[in-house]
C-alpha atoms as a PDB file:
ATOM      1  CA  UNK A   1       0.000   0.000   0.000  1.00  0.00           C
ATOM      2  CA  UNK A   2       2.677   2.622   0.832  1.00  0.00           C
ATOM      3  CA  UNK A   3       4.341   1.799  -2.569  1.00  0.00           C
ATOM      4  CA  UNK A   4       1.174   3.023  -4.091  1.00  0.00           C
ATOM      5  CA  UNK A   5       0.477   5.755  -2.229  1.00  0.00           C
ATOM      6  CA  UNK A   6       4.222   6.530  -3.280  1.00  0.00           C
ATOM      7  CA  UNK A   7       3.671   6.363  -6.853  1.00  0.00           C
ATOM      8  CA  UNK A   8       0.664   8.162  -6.723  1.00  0.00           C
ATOM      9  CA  UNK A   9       2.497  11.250  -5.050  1.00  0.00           C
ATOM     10  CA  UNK A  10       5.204  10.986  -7.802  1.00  0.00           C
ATOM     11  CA  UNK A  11       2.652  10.558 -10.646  1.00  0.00           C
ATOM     12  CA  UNK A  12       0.816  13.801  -9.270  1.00  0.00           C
ATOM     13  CA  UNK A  13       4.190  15.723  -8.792  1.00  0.00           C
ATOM     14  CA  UNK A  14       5.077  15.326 -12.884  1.00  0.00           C
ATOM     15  CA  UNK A  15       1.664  16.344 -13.620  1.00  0.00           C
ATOM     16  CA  UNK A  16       1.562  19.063 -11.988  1.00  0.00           C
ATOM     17  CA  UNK A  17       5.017  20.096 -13.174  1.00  0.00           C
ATOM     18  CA  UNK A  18       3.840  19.937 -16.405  1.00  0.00           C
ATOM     19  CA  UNK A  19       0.560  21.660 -16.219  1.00  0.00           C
ATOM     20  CA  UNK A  20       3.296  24.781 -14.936  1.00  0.00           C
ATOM     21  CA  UNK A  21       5.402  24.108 -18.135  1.00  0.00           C
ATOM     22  CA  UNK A  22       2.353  24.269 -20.713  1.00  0.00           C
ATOM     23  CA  UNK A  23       3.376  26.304 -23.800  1.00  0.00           C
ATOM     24  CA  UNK A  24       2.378  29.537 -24.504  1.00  0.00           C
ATOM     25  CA  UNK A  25       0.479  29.799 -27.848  1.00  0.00           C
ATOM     26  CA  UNK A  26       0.647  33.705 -27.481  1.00  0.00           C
ATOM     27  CA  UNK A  27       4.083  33.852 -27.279  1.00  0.00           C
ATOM     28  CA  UNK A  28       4.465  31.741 -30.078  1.00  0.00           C
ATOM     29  CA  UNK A  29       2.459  34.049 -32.337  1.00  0.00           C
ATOM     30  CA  UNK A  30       5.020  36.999 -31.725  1.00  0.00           C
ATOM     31  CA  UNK A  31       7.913  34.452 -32.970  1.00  0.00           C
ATOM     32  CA  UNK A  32       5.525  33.285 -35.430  1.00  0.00           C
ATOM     33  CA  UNK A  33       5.678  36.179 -37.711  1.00  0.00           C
ATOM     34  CA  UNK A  34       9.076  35.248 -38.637  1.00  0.00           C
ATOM     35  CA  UNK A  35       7.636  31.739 -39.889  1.00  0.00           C
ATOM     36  CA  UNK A  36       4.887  33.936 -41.552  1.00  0.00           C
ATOM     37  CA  UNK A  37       7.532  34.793 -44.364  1.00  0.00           C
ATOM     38  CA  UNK A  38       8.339  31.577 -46.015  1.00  0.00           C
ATOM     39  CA  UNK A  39       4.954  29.293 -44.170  1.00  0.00           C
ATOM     40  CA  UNK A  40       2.197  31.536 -44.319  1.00  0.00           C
ATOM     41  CA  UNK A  41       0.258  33.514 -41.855  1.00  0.00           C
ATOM     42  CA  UNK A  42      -2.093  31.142 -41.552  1.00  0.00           C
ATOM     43  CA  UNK A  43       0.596  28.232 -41.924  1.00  0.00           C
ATOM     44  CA  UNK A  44      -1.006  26.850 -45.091  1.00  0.00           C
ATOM     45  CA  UNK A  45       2.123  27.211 -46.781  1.00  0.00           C
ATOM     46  CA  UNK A  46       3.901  29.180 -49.821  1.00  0.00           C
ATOM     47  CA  UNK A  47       7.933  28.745 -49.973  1.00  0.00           C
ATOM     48  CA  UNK A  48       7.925  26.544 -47.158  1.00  0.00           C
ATOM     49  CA  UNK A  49       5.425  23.737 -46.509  1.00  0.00           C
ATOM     50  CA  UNK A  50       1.756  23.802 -44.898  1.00  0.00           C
ATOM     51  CA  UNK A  51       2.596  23.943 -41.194  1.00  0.00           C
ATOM     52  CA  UNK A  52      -0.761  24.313 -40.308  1.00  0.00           C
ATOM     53  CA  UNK A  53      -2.520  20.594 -39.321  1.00  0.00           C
ATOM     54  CA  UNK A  54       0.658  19.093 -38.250  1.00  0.00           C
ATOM     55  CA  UNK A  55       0.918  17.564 -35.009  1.00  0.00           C
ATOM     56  CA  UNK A  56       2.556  19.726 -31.878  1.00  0.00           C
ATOM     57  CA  UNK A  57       5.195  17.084 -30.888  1.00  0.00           C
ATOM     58  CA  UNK A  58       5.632  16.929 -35.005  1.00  0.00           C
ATOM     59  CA  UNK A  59       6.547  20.389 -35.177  1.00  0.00           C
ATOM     60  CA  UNK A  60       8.724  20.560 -31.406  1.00  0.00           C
ATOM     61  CA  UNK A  61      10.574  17.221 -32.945  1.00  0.00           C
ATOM     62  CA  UNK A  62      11.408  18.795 -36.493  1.00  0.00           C
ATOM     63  CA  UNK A  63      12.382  22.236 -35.176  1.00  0.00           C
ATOM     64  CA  UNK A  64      14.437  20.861 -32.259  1.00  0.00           C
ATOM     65  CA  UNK A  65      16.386  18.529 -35.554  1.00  0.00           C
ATOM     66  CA  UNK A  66      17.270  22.099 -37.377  1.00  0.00           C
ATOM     67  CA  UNK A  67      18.479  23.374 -34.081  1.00  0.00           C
ATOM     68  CA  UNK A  68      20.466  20.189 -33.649  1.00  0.00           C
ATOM     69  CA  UNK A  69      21.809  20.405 -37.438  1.00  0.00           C
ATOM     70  CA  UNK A  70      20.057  17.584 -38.253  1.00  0.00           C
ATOM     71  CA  UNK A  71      19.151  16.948 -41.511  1.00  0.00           C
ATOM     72  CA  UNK A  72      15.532  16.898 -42.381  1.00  0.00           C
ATOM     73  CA  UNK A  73      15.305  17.369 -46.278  1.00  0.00           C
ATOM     74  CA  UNK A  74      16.180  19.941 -49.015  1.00  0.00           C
ATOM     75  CA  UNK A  75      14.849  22.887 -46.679  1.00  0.00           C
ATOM     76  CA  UNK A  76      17.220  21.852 -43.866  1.00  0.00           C
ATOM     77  CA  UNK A  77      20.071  24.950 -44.882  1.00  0.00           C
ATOM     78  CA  UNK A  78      17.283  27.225 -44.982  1.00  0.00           C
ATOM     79  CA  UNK A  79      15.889  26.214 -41.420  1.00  0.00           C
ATOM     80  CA  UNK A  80      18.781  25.693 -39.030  1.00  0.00           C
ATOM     81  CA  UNK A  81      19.682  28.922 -39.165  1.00  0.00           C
ATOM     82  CA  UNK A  82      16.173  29.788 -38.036  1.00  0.00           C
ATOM     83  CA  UNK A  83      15.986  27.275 -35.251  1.00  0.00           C
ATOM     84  CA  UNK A  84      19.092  28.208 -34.246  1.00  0.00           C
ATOM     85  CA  UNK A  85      18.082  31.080 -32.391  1.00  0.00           C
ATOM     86  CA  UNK A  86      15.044  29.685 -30.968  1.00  0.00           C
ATOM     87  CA  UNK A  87      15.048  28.540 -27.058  1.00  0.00           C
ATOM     88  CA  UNK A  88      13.241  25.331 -26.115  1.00  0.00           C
ATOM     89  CA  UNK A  89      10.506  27.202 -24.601  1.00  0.00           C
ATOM     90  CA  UNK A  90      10.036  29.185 -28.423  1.00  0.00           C
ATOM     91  CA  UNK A  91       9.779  25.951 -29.785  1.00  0.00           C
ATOM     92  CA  UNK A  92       7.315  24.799 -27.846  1.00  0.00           C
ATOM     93  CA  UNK A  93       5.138  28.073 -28.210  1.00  0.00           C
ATOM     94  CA  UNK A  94       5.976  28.458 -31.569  1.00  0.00           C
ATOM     95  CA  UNK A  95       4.518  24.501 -32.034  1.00  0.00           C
ATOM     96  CA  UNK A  96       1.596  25.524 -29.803  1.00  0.00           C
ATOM     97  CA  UNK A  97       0.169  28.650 -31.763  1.00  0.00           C
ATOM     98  CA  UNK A  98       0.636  26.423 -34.919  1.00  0.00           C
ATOM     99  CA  UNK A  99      -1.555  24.246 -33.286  1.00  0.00           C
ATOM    100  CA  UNK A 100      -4.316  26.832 -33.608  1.00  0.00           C
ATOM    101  CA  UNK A 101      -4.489  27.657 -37.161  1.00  0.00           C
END
């Protein structure tokens, strides 16, 4: 029993640290504009692919690769530059405001 009441403390702890660590879809709309350029303003694409309909942990997954230097495809020289500058938390917002268009 006190292993489960254990695990039930710990289980509530990570929840609750990630409720705290929930993007912010605002913020992402200010580093959005940036995007805006190549993706769209409403992410449905133009020189760069639709963004808009892809999955959050898609989009946090891809732009955390062009941070890395990881190649991704033919777009890859044009987007590590861009991710470059980005923080974890801008990728998450940025991924989060997508999210809504």
């Amino acid at each position: 029993m006190k292993k489960i009441i254990i695990a039930a403390m710990a289980t509530a702890a990570v929840l609750s640290t990630s409720v705290t660590m929930a993007a912010d879809a605002g913020a992402g709309k200010a580093k959005f504009q940036t995007c805006a350029t190549c993706h769209g303003a409403a992410g449905e694409g133009s020189v760069g692919p639709k963004l808009a309909g892809q999955a959050t942990g898609d989009l946090v997954a891809k732009l955390n690769d062009y941070k890395a230097g990881k190649q991704r495809g033919p777009m890859t020289s044009m987007m590590a530059p861009m991710a470059a500058g980005l923080s974890d938390a801008d990728i998450k917002n940025v991924a989060a405001y997508i999210a809504t268009l």
